[in-house]
PDB file of N, CA and C in Angstrom:
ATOM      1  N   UNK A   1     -27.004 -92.141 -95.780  1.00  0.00           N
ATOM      2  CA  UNK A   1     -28.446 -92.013 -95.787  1.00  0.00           C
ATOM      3  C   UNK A   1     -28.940 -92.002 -94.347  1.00  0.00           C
ATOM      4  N   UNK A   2     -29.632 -91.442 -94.327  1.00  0.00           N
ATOM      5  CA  UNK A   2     -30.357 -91.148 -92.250  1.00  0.00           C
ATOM      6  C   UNK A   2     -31.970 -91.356 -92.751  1.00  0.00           C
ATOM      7  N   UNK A   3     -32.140 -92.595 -91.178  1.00  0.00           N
ATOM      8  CA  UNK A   3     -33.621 -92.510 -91.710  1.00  0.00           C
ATOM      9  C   UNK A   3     -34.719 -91.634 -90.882  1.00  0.00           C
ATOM     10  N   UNK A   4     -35.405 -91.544 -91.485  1.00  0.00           N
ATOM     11  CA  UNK A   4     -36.412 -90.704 -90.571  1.00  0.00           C
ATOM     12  C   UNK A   4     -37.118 -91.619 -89.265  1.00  0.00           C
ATOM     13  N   UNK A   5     -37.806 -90.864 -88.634  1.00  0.00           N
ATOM     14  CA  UNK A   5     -38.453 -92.232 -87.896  1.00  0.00           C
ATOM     15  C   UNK A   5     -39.364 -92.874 -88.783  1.00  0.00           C
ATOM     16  N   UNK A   6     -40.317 -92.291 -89.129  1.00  0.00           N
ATOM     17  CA  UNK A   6     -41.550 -92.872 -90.032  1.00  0.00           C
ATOM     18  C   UNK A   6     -40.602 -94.007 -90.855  1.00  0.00           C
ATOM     19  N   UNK A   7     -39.650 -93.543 -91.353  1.00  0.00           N
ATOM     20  CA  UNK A   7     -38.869 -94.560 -92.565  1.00  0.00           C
ATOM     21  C   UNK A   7     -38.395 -95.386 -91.942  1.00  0.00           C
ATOM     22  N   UNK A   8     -37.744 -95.533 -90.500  1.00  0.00           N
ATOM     23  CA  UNK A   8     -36.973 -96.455 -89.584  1.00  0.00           C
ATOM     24  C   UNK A   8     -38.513 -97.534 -89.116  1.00  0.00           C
ATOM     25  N   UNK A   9     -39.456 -96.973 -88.566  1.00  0.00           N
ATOM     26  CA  UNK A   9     -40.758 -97.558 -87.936  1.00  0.00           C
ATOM     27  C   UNK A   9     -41.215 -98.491 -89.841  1.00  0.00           C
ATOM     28  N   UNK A  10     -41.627 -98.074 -90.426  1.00  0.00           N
ATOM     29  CA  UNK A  10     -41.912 -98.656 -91.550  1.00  0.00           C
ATOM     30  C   UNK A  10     -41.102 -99.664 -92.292  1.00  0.00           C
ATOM     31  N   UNK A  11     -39.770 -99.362 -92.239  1.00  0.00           N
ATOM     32  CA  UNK A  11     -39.062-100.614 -92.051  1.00  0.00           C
ATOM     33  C   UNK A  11     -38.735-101.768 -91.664  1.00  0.00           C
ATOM     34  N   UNK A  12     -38.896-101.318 -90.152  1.00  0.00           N
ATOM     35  CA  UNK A  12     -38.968-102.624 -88.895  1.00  0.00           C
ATOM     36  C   UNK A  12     -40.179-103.207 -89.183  1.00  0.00           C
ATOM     37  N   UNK A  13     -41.357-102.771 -89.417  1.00  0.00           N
ATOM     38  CA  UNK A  13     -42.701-103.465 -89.760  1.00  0.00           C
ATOM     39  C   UNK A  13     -42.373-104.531 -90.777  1.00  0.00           C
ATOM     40  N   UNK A  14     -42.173-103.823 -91.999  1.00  0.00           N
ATOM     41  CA  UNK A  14     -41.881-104.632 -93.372  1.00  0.00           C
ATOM     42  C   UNK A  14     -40.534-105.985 -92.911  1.00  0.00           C
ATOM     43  N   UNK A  15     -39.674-105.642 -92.058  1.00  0.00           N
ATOM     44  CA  UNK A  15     -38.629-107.035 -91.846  1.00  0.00           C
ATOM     45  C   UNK A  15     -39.587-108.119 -90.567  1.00  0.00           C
ATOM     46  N   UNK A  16     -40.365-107.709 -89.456  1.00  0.00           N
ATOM     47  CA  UNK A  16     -41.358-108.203 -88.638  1.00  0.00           C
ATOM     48  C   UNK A  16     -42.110-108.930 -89.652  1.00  0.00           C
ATOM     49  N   UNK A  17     -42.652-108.700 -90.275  1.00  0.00           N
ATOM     50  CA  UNK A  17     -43.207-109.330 -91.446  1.00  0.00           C
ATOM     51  C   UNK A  17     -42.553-110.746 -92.143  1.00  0.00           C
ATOM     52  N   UNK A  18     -41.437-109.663 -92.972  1.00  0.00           N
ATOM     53  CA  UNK A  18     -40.751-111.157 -93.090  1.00  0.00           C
ATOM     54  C   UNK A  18     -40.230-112.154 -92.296  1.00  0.00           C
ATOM     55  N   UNK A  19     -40.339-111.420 -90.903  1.00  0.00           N
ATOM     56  CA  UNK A  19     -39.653-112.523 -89.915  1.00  0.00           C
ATOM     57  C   UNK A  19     -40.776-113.364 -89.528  1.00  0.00           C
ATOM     58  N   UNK A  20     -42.367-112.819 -89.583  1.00  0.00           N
ATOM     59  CA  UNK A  20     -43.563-114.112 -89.649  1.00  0.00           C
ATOM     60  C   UNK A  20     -43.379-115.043 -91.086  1.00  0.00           C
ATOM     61  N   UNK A  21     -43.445-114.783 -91.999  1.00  0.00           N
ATOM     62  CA  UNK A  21     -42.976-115.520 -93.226  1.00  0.00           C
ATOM     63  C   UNK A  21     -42.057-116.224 -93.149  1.00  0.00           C
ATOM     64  N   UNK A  22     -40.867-116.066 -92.425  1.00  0.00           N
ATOM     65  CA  UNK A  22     -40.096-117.411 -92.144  1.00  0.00           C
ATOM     66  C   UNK A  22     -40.158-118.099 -91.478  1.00  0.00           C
ATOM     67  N   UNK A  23     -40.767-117.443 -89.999  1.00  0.00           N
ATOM     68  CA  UNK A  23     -41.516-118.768 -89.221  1.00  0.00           C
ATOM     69  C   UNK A  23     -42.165-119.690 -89.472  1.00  0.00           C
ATOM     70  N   UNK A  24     -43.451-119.021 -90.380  1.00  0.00           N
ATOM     71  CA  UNK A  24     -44.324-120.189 -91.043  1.00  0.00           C
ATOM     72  C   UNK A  24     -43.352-121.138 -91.441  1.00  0.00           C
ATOM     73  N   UNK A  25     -42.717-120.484 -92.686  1.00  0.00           N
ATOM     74  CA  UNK A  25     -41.927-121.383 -93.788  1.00  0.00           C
ATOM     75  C   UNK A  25     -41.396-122.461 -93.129  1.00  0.00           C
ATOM     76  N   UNK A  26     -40.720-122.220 -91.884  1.00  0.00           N
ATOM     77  CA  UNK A  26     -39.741-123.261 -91.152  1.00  0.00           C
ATOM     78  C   UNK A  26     -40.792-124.290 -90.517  1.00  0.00           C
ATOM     79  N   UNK A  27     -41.852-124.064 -90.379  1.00  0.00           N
ATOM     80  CA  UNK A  27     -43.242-125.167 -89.728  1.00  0.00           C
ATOM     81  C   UNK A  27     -43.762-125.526 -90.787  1.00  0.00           C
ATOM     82  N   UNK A  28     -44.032-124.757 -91.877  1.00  0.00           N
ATOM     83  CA  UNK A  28     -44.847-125.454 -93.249  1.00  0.00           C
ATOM     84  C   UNK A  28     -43.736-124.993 -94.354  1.00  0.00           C
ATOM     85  N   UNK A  29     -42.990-125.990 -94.834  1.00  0.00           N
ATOM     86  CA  UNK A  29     -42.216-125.324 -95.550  1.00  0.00           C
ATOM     87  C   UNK A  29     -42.640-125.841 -97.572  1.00  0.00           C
ATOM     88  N   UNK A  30     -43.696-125.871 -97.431  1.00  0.00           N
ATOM     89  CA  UNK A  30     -44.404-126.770 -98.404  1.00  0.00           C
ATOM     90  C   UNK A  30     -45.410-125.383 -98.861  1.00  0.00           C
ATOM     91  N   UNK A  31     -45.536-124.646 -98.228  1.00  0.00           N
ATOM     92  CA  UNK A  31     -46.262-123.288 -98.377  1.00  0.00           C
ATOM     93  C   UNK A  31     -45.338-122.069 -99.022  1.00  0.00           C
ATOM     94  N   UNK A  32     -43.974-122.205 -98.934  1.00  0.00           N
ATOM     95  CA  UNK A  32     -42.777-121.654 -99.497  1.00  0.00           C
ATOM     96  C   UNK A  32     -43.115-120.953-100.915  1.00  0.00           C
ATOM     97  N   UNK A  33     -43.926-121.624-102.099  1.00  0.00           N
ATOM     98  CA  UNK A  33     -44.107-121.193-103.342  1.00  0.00           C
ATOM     99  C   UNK A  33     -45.044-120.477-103.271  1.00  0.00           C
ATOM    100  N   UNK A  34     -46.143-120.567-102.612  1.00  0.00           N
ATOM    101  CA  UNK A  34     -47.510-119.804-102.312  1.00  0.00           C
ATOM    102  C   UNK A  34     -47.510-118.516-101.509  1.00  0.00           C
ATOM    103  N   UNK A  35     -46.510-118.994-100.629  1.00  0.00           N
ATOM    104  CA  UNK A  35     -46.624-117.371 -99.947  1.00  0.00           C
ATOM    105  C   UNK A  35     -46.371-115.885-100.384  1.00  0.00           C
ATOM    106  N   UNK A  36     -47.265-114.998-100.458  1.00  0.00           N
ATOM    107  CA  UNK A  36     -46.715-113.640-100.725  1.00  0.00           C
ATOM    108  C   UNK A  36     -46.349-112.462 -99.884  1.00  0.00           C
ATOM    109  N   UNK A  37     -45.185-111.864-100.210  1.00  0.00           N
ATOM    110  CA  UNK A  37     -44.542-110.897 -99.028  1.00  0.00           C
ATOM    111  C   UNK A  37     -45.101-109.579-100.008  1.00  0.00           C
ATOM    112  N   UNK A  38     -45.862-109.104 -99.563  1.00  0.00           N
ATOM    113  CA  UNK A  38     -45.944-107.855-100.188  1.00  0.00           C
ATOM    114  C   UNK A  38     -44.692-106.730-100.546  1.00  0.00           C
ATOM    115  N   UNK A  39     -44.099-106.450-101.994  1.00  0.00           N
ATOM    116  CA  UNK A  39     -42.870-105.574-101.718  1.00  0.00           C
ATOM    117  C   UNK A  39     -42.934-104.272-100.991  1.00  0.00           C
ATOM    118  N   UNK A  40     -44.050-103.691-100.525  1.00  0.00           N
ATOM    119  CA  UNK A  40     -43.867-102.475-100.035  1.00  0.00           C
ATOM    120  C   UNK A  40     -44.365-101.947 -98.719  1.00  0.00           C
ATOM    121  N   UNK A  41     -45.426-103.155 -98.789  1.00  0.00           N
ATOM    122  CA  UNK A  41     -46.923-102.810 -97.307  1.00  0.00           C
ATOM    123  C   UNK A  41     -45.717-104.448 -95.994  1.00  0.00           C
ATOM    124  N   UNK A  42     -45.811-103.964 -95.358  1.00  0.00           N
ATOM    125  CA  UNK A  42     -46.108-105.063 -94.454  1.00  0.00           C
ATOM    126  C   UNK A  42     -47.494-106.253 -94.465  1.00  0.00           C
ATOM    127  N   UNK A  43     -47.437-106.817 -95.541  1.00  0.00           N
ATOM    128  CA  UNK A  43     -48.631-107.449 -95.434  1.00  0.00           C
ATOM    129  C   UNK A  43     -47.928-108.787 -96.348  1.00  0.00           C
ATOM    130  N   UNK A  44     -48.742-110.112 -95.763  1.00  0.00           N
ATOM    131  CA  UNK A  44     -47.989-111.317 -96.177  1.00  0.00           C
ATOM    132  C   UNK A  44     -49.660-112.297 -96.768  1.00  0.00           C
ATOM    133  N   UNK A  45     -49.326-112.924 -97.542  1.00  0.00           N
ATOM    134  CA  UNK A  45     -50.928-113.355 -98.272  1.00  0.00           C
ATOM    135  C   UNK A  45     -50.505-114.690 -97.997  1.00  0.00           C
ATOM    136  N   UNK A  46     -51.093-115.577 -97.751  1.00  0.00           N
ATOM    137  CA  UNK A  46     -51.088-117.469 -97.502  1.00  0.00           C
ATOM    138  C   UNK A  46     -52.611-117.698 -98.541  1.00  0.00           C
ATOM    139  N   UNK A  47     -52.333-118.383 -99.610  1.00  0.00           N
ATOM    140  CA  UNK A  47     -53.391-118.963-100.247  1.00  0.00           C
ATOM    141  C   UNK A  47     -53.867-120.252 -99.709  1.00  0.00           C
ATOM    142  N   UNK A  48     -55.331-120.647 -99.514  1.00  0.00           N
ATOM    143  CA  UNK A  48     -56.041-121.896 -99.171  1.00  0.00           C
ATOM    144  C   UNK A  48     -56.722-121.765 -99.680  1.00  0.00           C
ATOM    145  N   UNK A  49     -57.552-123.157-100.106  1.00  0.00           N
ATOM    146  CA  UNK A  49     -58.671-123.467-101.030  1.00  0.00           C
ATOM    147  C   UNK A  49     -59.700-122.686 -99.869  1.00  0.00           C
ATOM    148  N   UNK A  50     -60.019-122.611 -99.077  1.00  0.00           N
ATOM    149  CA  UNK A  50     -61.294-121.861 -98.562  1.00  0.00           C
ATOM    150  C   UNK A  50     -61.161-120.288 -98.582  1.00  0.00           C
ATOM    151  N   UNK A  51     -60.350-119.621 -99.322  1.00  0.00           N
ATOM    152  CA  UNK A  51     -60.492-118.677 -98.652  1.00  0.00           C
ATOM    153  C   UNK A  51     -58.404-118.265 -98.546  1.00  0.00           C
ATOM    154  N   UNK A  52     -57.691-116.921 -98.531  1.00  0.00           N
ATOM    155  CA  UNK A  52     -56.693-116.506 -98.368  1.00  0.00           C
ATOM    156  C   UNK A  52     -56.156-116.064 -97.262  1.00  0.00           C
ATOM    157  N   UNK A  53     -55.282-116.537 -96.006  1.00  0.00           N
ATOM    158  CA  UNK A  53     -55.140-115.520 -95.163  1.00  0.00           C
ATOM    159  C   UNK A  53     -54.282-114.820 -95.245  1.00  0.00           C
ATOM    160  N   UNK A  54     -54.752-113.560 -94.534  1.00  0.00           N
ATOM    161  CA  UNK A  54     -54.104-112.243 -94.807  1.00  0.00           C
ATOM    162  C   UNK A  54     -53.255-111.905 -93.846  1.00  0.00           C
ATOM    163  N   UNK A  55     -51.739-111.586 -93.344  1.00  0.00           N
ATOM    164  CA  UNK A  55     -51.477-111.122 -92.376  1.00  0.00           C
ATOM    165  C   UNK A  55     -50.868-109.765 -92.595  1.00  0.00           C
ATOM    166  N   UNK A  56     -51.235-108.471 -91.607  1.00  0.00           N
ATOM    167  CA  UNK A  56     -51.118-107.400 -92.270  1.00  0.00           C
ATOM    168  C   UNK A  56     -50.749-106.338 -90.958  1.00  0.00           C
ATOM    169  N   UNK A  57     -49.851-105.205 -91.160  1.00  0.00           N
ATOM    170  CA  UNK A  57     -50.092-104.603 -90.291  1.00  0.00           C
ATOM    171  C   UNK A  57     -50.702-103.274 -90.731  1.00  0.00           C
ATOM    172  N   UNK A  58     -51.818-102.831 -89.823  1.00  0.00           N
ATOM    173  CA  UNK A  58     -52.508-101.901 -90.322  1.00  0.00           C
ATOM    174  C   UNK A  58     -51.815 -99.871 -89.878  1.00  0.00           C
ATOM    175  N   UNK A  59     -51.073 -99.980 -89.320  1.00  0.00           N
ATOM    176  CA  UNK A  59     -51.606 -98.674 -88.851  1.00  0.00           C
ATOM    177  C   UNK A  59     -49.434 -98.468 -88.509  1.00  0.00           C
ATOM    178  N   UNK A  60     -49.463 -97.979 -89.500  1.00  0.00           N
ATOM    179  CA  UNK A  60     -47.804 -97.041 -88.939  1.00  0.00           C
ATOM    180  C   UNK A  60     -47.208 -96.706 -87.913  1.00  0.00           C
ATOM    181  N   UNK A  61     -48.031 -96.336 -87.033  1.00  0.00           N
ATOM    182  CA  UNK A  61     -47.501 -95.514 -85.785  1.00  0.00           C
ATOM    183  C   UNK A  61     -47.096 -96.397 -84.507  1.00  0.00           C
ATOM    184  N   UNK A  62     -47.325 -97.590 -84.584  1.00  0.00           N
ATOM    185  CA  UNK A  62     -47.359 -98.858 -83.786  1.00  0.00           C
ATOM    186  C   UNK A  62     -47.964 -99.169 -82.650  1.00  0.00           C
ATOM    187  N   UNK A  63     -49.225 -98.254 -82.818  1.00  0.00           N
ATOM    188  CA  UNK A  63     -50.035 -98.395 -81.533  1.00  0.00           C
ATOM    189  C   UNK A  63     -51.066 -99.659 -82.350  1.00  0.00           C
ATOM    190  N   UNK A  64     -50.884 -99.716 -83.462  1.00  0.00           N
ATOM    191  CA  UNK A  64     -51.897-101.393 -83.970  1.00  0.00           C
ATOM    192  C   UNK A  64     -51.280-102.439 -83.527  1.00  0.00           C
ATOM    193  N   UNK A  65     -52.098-103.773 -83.559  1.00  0.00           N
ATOM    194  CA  UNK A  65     -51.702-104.791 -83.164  1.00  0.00           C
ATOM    195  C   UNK A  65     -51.194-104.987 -85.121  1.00  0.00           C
ATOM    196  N   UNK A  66     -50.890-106.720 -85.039  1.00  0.00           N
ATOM    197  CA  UNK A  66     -51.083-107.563 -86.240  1.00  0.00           C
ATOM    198  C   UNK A  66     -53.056-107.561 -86.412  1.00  0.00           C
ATOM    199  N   UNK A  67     -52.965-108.067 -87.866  1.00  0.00           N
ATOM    200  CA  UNK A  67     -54.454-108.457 -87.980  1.00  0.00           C
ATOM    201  C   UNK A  67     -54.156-109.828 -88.650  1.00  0.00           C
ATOM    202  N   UNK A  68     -54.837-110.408 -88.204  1.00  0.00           N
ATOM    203  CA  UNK A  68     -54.968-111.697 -89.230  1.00  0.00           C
ATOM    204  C   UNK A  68     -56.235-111.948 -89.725  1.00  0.00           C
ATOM    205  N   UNK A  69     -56.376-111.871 -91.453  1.00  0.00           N
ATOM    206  CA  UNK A  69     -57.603-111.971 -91.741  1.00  0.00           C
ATOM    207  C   UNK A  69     -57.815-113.283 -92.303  1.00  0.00           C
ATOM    208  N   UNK A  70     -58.820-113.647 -92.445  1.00  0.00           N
ATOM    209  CA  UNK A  70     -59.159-114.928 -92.599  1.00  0.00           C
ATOM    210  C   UNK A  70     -60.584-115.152 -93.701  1.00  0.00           C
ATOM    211  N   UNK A  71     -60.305-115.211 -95.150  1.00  0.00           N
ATOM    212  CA  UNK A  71     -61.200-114.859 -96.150  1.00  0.00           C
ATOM    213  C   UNK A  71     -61.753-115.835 -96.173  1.00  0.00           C
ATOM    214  N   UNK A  72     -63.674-116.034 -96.136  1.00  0.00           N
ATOM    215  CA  UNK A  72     -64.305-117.186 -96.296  1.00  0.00           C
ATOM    216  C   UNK A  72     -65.476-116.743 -96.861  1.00  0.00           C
ATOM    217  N   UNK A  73     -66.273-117.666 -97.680  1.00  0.00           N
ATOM    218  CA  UNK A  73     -67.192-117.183 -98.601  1.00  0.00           C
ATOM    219  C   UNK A  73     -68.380-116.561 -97.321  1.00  0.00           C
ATOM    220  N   UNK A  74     -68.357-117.651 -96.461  1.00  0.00           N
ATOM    221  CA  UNK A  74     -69.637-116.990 -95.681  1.00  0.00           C
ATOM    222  C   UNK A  74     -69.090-116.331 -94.289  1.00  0.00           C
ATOM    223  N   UNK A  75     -67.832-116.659 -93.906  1.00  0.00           N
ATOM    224  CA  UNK A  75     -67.987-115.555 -92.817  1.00  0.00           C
ATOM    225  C   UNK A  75     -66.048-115.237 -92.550  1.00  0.00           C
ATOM    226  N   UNK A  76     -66.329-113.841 -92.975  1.00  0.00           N
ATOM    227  CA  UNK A  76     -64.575-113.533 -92.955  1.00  0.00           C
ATOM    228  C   UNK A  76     -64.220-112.701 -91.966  1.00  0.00           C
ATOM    229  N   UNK A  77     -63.194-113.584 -90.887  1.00  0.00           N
ATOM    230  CA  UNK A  77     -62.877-112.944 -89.638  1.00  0.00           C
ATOM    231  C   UNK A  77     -61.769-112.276 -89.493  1.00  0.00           C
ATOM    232  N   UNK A  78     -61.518-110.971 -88.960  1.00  0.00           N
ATOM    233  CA  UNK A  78     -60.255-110.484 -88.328  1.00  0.00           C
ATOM    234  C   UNK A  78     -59.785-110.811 -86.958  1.00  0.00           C
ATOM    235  N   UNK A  79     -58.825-111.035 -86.755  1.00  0.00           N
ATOM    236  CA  UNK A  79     -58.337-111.392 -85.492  1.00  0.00           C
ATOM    237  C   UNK A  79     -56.866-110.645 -85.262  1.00  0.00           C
ATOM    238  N   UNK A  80     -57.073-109.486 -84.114  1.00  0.00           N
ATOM    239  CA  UNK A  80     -55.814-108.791 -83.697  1.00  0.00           C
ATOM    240  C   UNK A  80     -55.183-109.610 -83.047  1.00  0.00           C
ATOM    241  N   UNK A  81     -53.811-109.549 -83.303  1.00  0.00           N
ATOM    242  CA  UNK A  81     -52.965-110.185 -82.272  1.00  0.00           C
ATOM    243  C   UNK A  81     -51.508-109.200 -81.937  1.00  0.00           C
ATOM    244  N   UNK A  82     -51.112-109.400 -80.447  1.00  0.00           N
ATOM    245  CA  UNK A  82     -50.216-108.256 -79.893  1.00  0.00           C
ATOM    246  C   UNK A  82     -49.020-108.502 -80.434  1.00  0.00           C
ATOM    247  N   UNK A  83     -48.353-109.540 -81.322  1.00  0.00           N
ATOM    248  CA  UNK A  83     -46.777-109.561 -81.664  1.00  0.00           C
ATOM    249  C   UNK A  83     -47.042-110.620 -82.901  1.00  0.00           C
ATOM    250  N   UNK A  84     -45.771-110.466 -83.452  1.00  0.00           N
ATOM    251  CA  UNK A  84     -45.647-111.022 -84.630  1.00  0.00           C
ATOM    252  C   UNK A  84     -45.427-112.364 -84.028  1.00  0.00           C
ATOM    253  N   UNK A  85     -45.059-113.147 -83.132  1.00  0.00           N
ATOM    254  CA  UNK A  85     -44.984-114.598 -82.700  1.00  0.00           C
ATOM    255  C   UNK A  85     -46.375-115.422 -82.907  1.00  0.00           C
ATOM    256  N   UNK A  86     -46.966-114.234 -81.604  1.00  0.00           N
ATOM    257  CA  UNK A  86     -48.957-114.597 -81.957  1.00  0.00           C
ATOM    258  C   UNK A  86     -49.899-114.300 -83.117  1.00  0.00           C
ATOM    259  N   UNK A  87     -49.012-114.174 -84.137  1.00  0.00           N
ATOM    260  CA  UNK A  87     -49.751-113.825 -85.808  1.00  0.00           C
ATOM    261  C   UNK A  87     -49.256-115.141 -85.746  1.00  0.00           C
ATOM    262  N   UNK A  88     -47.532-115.790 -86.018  1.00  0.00           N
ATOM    263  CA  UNK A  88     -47.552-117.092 -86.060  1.00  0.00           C
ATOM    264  C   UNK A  88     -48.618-118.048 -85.715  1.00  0.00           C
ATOM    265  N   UNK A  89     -48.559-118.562 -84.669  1.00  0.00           N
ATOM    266  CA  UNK A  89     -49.122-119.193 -83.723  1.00  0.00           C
ATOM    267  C   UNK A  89     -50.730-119.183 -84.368  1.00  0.00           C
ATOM    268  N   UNK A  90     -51.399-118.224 -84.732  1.00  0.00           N
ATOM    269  CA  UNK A  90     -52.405-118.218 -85.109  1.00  0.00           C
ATOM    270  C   UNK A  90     -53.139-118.744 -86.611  1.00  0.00           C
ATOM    271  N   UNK A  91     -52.032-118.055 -87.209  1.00  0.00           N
ATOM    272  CA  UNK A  91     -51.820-118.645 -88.582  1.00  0.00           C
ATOM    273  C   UNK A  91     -51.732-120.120 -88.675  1.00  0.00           C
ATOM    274  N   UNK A  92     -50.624-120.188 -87.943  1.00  0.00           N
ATOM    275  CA  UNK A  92     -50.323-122.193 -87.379  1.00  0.00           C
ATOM    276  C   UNK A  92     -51.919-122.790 -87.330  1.00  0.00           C
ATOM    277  N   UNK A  93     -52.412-122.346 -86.268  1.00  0.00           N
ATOM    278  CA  UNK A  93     -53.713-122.703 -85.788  1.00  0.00           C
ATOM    279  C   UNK A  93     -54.816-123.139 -87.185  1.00  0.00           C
ATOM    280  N   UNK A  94     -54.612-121.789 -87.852  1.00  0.00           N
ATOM    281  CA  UNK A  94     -55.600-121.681 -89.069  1.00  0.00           C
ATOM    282  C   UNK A  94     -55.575-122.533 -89.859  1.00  0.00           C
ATOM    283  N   UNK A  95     -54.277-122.917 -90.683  1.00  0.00           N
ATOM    284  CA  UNK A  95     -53.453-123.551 -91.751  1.00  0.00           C
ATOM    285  C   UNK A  95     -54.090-125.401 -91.112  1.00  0.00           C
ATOM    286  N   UNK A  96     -54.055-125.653 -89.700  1.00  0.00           N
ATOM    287  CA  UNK A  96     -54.147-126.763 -89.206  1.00  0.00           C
ATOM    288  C   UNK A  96     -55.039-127.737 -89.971  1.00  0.00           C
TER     289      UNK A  96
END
């Protein structure tokens, strides 16, 4: 099987992904049952009573950052960040 680029780039996203999902896991590993890895998107869901955060990558071509969204009844923020470490780190922050 040979991958294309698009299929090679879309790949690496989707394992980047899971490689934020295990970071968390290894700092909150109590979040383990709750977390969702999306099977197909690069996108990882963290449930909290205020609200879900979202970590997602938006845009294929890899000129996007990460987004981290942050669902709240009255004010729901996006926050780009340049690498999957600083989606950690941020998430960390959030979850706090």
């Amino acid at each position: 099987m040979r991958f294309t680029p698009a299929l090679a780039a879309s790949f690496g996203d989707w394992l980047e992904c899971d490689a934020i999902r295990r970071a968390l896991l290894a700092e909150l590993p109590d979040l383990a049952p709750a977390v969702e890895l999306h099977p197909q998107r690069p996108l990882l869901r963290i449930p909290r009573a205020e609200g879900p955060v979202i970590v997602a990558r938006v845009d294929e071509a890899d000129t996007m950052p990460w987004v981290v969204g942050v669902v709240a009844a009255r004010e729901p923020t996006l926050h780009e960040v340049e690498t999957a470490e600083a989606a950690v780190e941020l998430v960390l922050e959030i979850l706090a």
